[in-house]
N, C-alpha and C. Protein backbone atom coordinates (compact mmCIF):
# COMPACT_ATOMS: atom_id res chain seq x y z
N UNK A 1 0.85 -1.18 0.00
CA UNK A 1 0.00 0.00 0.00
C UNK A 1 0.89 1.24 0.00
N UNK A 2 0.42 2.46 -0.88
CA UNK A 2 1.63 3.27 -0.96
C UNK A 2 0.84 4.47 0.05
N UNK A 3 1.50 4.69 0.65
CA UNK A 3 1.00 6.10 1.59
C UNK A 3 1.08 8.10 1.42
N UNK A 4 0.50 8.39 0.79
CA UNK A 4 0.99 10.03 0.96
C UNK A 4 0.22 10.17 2.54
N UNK A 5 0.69 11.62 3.01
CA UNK A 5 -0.20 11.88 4.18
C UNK A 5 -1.38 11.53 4.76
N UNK A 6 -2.53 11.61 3.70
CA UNK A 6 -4.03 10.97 3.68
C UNK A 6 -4.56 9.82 2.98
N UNK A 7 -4.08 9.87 1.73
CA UNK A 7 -4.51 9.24 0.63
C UNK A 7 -3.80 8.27 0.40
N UNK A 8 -4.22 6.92 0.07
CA UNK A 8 -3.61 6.07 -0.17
C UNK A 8 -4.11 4.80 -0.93
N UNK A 9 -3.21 4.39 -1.80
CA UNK A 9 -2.41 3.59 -2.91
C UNK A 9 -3.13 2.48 -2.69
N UNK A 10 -3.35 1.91 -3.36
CA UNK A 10 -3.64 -0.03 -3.14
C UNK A 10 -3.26 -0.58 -4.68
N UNK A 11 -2.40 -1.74 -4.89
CA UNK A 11 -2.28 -2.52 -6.24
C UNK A 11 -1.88 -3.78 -5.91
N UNK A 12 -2.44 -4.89 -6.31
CA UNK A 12 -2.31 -6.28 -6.31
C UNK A 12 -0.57 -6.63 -6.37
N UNK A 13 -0.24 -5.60 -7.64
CA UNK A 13 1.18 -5.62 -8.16
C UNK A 13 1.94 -5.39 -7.59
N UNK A 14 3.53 -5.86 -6.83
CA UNK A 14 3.75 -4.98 -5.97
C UNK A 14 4.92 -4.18 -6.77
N UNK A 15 5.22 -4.78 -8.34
CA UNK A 15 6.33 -3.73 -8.55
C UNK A 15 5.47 -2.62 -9.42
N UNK A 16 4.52 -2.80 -9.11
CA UNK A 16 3.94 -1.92 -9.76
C UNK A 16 3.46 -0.57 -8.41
N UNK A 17 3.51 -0.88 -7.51
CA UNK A 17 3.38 -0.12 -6.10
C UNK A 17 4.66 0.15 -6.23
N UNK A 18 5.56 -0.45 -6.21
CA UNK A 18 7.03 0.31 -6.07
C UNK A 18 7.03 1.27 -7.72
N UNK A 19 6.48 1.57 -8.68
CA UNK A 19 6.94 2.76 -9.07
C UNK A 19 5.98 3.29 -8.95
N UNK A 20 4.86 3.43 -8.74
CA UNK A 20 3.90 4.29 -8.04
C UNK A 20 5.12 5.01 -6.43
N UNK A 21 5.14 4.25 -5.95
CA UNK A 21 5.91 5.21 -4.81
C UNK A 21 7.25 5.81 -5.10
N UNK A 22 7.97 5.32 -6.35
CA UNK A 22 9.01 6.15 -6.65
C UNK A 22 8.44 7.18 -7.48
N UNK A 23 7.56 7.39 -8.06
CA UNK A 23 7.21 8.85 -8.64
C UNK A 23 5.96 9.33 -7.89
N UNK A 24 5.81 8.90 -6.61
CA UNK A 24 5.15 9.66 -5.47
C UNK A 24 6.91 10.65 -5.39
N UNK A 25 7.63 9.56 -4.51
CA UNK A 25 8.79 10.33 -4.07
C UNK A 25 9.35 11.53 -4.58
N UNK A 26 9.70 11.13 -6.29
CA UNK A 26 10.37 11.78 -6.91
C UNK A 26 9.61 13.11 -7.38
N UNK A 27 8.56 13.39 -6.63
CA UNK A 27 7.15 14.57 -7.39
C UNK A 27 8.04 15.71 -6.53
N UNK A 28 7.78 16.56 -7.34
CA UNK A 28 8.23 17.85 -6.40
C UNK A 28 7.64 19.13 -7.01
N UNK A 29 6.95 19.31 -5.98
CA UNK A 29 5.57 20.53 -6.20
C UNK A 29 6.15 22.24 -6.32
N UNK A 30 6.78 22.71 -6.98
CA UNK A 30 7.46 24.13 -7.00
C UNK A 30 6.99 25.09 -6.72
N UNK A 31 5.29 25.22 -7.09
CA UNK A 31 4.63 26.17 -6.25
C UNK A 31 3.31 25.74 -6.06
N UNK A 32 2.66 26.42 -5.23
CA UNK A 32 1.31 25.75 -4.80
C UNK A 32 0.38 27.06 -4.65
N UNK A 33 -0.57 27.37 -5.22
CA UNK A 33 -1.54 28.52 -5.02
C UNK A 33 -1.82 28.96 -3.83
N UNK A 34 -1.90 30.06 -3.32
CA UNK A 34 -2.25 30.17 -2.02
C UNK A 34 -3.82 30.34 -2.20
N UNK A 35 -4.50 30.02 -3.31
CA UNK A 35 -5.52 30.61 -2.85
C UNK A 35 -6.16 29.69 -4.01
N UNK A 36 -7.32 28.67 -3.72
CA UNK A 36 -7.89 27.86 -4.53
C UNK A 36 -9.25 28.06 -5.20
N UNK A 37 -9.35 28.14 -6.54
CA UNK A 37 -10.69 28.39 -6.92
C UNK A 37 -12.08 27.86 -6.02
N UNK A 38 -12.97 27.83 -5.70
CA UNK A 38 -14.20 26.61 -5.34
C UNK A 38 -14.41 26.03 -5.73
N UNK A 39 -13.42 24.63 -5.50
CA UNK A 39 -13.57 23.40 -5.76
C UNK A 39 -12.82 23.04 -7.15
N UNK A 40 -11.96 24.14 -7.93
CA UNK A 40 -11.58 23.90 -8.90
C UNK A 40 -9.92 24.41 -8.51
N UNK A 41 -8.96 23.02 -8.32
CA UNK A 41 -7.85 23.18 -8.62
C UNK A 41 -6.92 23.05 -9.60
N UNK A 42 -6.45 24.01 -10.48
CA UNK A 42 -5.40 23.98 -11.40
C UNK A 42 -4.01 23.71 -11.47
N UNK A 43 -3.59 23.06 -12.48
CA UNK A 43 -2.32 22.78 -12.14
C UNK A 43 -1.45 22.12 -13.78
N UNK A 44 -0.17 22.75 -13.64
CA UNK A 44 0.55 22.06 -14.94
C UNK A 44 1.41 21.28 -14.09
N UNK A 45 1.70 20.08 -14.96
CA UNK A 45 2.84 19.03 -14.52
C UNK A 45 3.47 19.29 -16.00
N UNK A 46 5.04 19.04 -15.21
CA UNK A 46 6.05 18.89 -16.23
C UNK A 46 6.85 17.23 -15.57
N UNK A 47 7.52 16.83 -17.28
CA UNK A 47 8.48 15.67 -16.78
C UNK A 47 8.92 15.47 -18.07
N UNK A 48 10.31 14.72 -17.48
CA UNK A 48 10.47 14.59 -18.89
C UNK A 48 9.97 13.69 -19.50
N UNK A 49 9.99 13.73 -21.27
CA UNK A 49 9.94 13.08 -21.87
C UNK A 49 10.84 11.90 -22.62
N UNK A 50 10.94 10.56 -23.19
CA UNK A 50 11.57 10.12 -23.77
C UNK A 50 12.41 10.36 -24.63
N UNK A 51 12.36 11.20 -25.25
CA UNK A 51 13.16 11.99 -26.90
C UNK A 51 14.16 13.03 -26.17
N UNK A 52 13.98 13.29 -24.86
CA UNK A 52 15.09 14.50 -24.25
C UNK A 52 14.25 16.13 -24.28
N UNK A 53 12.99 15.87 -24.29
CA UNK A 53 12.65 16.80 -24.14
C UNK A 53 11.22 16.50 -23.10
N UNK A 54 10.20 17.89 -22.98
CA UNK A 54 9.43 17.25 -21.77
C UNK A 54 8.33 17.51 -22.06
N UNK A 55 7.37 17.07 -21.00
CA UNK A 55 5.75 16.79 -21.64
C UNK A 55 5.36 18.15 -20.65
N UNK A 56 4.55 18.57 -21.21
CA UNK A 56 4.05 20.20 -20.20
C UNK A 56 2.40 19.26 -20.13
N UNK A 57 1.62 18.91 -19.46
CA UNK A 57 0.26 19.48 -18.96
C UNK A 57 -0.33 19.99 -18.34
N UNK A 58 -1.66 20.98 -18.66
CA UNK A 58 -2.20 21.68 -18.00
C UNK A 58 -3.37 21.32 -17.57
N UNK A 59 -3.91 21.46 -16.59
CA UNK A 59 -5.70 20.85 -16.31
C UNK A 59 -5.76 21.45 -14.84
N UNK A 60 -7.01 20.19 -14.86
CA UNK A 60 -7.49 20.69 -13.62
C UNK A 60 -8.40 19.66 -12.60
N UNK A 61 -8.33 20.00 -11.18
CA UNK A 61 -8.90 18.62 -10.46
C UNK A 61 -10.15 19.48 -10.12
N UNK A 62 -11.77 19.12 -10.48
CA UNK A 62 -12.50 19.30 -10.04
C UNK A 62 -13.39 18.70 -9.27
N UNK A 63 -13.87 19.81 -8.02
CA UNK A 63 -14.45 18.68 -7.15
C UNK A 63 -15.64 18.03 -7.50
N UNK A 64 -16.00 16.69 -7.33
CA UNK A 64 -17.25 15.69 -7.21
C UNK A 64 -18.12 16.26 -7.18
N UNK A 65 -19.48 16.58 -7.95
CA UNK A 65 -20.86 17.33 -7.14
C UNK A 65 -20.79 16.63 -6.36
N UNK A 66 -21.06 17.72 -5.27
CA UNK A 66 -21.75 16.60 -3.77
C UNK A 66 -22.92 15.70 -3.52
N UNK A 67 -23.84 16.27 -4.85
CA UNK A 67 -24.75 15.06 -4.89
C UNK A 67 -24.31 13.71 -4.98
N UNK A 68 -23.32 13.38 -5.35
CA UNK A 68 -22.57 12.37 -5.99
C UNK A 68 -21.50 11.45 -4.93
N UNK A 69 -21.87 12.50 -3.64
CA UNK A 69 -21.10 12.06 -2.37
C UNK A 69 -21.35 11.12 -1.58
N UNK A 70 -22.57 10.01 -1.63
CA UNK A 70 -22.72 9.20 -0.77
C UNK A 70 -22.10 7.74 -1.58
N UNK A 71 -22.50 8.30 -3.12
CA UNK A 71 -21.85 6.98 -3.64
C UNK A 71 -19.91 7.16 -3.60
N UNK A 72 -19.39 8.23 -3.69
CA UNK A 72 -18.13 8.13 -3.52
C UNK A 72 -17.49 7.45 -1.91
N UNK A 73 -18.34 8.23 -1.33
CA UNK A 73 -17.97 7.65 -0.39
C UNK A 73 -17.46 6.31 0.75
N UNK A 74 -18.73 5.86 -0.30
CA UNK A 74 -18.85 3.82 -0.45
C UNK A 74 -17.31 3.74 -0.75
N UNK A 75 -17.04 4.63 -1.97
CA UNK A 75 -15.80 4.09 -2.53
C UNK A 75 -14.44 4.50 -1.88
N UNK A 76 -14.40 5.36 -0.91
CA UNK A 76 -13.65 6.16 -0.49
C UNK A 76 -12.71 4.91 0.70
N UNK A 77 -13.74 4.46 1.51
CA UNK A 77 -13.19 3.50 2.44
C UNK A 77 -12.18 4.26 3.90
N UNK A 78 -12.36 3.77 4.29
CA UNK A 78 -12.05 4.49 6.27
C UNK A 78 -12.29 3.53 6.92
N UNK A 79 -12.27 3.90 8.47
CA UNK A 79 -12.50 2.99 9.00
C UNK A 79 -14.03 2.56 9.22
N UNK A 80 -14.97 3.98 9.28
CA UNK A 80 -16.04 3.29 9.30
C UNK A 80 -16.73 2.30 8.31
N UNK A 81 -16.11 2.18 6.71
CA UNK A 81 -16.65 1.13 5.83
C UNK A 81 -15.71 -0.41 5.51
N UNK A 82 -16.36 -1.02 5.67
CA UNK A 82 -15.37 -2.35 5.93
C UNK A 82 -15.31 -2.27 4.70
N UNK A 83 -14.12 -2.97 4.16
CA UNK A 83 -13.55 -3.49 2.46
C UNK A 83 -13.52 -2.98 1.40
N UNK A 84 -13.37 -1.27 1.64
CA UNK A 84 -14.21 -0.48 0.64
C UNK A 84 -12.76 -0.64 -0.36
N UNK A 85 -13.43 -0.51 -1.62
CA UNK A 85 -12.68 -0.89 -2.21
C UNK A 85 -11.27 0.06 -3.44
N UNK A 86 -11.44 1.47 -2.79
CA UNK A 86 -10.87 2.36 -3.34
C UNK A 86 -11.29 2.45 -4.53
N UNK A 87 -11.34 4.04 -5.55
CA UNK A 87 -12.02 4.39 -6.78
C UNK A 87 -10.75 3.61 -7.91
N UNK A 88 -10.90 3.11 -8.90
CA UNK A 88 -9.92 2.94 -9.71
C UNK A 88 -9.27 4.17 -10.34
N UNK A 89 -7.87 4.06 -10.50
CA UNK A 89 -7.21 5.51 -10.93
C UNK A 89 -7.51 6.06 -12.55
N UNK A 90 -8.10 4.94 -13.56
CA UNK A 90 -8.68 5.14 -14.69
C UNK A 90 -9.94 6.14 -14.70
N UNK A 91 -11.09 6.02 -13.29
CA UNK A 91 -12.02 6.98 -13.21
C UNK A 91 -12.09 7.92 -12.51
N UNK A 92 -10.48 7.89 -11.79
CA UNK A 92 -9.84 9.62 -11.17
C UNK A 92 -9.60 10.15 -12.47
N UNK A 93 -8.66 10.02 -13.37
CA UNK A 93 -7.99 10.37 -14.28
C UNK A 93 -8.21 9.82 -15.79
N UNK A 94 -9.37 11.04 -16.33
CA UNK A 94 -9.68 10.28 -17.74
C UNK A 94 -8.64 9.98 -18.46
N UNK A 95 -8.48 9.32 -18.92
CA UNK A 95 -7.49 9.07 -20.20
C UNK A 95 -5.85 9.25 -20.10
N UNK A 96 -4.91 8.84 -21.02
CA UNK A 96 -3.68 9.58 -20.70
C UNK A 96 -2.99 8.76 -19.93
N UNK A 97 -2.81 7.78 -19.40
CA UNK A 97 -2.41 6.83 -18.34
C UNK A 97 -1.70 6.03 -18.93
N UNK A 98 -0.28 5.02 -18.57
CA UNK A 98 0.03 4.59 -18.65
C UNK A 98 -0.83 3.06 -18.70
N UNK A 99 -1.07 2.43 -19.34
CA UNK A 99 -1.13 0.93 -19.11
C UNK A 99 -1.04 -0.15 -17.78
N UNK A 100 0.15 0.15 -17.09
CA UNK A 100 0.98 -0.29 -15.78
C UNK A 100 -0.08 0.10 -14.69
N UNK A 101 -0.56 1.49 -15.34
CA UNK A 101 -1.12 1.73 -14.12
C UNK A 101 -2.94 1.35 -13.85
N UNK A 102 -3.41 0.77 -14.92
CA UNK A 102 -4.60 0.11 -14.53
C UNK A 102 -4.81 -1.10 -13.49
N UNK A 103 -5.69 -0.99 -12.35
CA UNK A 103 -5.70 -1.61 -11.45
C UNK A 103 -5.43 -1.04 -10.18
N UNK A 104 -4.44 0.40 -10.10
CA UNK A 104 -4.30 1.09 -9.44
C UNK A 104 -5.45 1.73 -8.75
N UNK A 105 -5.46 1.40 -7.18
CA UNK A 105 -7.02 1.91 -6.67
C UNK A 105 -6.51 3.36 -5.75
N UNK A 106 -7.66 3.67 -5.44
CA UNK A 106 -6.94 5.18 -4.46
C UNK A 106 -8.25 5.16 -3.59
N UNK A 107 -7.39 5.36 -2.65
CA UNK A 107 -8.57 5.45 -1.23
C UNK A 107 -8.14 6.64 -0.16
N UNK A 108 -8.90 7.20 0.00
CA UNK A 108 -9.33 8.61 1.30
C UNK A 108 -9.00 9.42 0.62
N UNK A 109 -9.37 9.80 -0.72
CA UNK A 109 -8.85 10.83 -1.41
C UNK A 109 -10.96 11.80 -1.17
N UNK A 110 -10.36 12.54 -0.53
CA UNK A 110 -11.60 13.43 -0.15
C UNK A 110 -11.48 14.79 -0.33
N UNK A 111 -12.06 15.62 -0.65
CA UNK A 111 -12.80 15.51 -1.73
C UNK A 111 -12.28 14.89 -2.73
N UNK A 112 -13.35 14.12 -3.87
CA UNK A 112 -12.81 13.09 -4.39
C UNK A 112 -12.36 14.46 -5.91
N UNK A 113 -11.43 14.69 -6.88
CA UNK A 113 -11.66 15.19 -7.51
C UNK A 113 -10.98 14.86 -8.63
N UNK A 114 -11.73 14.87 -9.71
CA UNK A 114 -11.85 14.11 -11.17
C UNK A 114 -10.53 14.95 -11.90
N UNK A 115 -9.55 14.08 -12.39
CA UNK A 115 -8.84 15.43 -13.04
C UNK A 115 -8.83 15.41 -14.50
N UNK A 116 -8.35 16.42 -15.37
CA UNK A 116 -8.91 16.68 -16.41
C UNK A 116 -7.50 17.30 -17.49
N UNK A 117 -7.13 16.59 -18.27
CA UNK A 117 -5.64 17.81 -18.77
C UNK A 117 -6.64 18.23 -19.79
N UNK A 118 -6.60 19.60 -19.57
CA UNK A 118 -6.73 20.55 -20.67
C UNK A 118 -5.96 20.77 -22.09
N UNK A 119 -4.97 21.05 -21.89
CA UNK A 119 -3.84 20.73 -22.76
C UNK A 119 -2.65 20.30 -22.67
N UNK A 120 -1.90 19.30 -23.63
CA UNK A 120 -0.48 18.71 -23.16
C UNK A 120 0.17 19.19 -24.41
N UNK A 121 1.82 19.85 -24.36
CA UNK A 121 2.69 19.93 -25.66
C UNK A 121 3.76 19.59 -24.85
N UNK A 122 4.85 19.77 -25.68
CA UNK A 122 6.09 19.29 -25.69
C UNK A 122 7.05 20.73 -25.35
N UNK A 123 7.75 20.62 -24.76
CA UNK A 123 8.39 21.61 -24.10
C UNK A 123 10.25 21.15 -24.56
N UNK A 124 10.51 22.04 -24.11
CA UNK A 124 12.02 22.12 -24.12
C UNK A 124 12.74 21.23 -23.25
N UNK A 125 13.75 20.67 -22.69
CA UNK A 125 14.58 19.89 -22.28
C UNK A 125 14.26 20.13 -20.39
N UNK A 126 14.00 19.63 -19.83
CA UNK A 126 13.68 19.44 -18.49
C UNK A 126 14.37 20.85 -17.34
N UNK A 127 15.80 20.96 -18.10
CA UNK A 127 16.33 21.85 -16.93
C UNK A 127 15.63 23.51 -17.14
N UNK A 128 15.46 23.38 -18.28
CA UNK A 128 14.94 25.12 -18.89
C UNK A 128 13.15 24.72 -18.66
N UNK A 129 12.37 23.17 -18.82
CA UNK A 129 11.36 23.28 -19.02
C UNK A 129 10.14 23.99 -17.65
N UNK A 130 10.97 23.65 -16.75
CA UNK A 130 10.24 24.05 -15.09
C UNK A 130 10.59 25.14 -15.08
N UNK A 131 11.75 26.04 -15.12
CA UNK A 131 11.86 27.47 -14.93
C UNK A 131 11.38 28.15 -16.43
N UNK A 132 10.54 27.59 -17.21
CA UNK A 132 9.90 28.22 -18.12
C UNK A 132 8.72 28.36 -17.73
N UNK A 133 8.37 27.51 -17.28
CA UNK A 133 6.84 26.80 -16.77
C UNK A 133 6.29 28.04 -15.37
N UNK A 134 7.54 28.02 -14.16
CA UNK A 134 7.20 28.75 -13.38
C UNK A 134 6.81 30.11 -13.82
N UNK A 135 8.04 30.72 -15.12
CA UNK A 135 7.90 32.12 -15.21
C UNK A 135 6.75 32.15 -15.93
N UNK A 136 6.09 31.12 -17.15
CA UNK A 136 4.67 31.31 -17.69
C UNK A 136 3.74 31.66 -16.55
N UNK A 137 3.47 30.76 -15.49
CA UNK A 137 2.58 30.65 -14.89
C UNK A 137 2.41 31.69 -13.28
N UNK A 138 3.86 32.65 -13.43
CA UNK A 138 3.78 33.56 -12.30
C UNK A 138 2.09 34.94 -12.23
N UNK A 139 2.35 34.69 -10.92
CA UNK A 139 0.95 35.36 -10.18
C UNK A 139 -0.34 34.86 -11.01
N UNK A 140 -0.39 33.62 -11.28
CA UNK A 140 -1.55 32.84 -11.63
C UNK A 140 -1.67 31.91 -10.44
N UNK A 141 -2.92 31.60 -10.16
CA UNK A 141 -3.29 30.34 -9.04
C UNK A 141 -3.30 28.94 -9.26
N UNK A 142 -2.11 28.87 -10.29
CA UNK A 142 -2.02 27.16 -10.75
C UNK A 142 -0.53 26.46 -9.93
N UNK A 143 -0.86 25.26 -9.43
CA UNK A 143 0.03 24.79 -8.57
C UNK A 143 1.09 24.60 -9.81
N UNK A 144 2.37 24.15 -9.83
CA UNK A 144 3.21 24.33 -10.96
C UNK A 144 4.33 22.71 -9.87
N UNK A 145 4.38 21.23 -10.94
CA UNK A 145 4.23 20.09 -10.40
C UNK A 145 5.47 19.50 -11.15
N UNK A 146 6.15 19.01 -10.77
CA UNK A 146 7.21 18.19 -11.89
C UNK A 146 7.16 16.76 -11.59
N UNK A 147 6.89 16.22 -12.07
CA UNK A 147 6.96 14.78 -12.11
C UNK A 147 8.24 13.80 -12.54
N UNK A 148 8.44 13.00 -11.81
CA UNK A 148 9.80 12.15 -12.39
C UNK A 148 9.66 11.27 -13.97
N UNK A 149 8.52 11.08 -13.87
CA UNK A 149 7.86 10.10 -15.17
C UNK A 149 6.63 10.83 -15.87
N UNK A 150 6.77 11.68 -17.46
CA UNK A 150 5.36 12.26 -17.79
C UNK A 150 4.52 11.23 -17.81
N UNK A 151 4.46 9.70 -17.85
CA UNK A 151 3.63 9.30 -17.95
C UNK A 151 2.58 8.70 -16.76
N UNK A 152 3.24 9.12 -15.63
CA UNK A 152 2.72 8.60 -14.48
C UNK A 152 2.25 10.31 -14.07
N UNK A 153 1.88 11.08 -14.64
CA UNK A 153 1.47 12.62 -14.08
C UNK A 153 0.95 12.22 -13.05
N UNK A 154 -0.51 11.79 -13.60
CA UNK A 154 -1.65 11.64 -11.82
C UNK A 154 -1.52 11.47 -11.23
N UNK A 155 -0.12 10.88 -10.83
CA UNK A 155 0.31 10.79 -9.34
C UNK A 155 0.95 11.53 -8.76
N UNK A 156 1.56 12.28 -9.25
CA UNK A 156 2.24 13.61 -9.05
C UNK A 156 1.26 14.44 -8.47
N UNK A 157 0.07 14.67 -9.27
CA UNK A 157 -1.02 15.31 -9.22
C UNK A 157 -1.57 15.45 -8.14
N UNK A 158 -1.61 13.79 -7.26
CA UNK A 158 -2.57 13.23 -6.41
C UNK A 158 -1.61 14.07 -5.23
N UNK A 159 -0.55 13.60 -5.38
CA UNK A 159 0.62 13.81 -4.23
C UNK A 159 0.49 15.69 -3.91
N UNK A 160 -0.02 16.26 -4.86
CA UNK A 160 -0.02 17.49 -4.91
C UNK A 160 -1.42 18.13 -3.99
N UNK A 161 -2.72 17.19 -4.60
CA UNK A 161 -3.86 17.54 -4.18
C UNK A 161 -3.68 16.63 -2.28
N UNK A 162 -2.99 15.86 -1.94
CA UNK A 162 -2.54 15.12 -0.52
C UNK A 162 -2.26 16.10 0.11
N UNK A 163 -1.00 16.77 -0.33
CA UNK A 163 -0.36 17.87 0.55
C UNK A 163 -1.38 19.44 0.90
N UNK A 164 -2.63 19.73 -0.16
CA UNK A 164 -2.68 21.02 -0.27
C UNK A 164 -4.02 20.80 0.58
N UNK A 165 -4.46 19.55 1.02
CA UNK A 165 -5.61 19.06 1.71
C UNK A 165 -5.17 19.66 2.92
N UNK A 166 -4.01 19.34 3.63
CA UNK A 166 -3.11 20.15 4.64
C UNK A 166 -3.55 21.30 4.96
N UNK A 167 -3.41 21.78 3.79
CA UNK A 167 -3.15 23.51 3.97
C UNK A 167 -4.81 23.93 3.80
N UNK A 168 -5.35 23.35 3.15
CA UNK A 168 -6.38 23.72 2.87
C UNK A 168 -7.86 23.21 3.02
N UNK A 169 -8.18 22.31 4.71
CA UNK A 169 -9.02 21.57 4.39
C UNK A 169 -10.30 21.87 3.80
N UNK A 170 -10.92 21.15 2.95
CA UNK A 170 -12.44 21.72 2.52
C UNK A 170 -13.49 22.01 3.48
N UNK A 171 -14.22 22.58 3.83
CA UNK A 171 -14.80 22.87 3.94
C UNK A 171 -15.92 22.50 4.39
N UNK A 172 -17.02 22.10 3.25
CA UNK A 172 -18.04 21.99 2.34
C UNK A 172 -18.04 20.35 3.11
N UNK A 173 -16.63 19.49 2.59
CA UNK A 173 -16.62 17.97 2.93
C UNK A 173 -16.51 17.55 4.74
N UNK A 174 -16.16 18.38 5.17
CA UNK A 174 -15.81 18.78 6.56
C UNK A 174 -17.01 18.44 6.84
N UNK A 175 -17.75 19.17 6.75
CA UNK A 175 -19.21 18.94 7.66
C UNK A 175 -19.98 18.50 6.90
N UNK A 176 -19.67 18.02 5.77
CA UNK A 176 -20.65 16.28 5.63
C UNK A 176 -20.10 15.14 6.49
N UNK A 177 -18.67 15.24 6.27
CA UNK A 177 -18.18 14.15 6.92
C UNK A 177 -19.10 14.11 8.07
N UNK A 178 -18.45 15.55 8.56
CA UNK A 178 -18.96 15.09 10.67
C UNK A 178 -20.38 15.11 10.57
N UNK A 179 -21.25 15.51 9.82
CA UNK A 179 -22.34 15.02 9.77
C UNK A 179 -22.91 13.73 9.88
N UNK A 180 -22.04 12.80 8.51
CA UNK A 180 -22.16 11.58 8.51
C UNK A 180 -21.56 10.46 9.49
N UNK A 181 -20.46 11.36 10.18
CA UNK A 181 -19.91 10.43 11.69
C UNK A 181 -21.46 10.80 12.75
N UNK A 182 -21.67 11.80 12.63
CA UNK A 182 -23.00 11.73 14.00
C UNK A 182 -23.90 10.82 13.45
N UNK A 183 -24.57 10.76 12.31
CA UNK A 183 -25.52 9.59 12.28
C UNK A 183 -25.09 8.41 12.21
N UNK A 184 -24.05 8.09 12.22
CA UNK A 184 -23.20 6.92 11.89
C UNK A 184 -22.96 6.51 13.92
N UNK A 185 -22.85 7.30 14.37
CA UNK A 185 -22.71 7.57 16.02
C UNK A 185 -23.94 7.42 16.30
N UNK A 186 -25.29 8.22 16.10
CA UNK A 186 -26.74 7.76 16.85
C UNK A 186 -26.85 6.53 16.29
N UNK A 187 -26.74 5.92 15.10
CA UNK A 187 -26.95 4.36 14.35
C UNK A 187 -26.74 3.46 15.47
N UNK A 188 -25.37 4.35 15.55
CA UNK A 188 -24.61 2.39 16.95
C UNK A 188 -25.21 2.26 17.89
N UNK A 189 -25.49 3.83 18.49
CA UNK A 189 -25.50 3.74 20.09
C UNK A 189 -27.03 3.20 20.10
């Protein structure tokens, strides 16, 4: 099981968990918005690419309608749901995925949020491609993400949306949660 702070990893595979946790490791977040749209976080990942040059994408993680929150939740798994079975990382992350990484489940990722690349090109050589990237994207509210592998982005991504949960808890999910712990609390007693 691979661990960020909250969120966490599950794969049958285990060398397939070991590079899931080496491009957890190797993610390194350069800047982080101080200030997050509602419910809509932006963000470019860079990494390199195969040919010596690097993959730029841009998108965005939007949050779940909350209507949509009791069934995520099933999927979310904690302690209060026995065996839950984490969302698959194919229906975090449309499209764009490595192969390797189907089967990959993700659990306590709360708010759950769908991510989306807007656009991907090809950038310049890795050392110029992040300090291009930062100076594009200065005094904009997009987290700015480098990834060790372009093809493993979403995890970079995830590792990004783990840490900024920190800084930023929601809100909105906050007091559904504790909502749903009190009836979950009058249920037992």
């Amino acid at each position: 099981m691979g661990h960020m702070k909250q969120i966490s990893l599950r794969h049958g595979d285990r060398k397939k968990m070991e590079k899931a946790q080496e491009v957890l490791e190797g993610t390194i977040i350069h800047r982080r918005p101080f200030h997050v749209e509602e419910g809509i976080w932006h963000f470019v990942v860079v990494g390199p690419h195969k040919n010596g040059t690097s993959s730029i994408r841009t998108g965005t993680a939007e949050q779940a309608r909350i209507q949509a929150a009791p069934i995520y939740i099933a999927t979310l798994g904690g302690p209060h749901i026995p065996d839950a079975e984490g969302i698959p990382i194919e229906e975090f992350a449309s499209g764009d995925l490595p192969d390797e990484l189907s089967g990959l489940k993700i659990l306590h990722l709360s708010p759950l949020r769908p991510l989306s690349v807007t656009s991907r090109r090809q950038g310049p050589p890795m050392d110029e491609a992040v300090a291009e990237t930062l100076e594009r994207f200065k005094g904009v509210e997009t987290a700015v993400i480098e990834t060790p592998d372009e093809e493993y982005w979403a995890l970079s991504v995830l590792k990004y949306l783990d840490e900024s949960d920190l800084f930023f808890p929601d809100p909105l999910l906050s007091r559904f949660y504790s909502r749903i712990g009190q009836n979950i609390r009058q249920m037992l007693n």
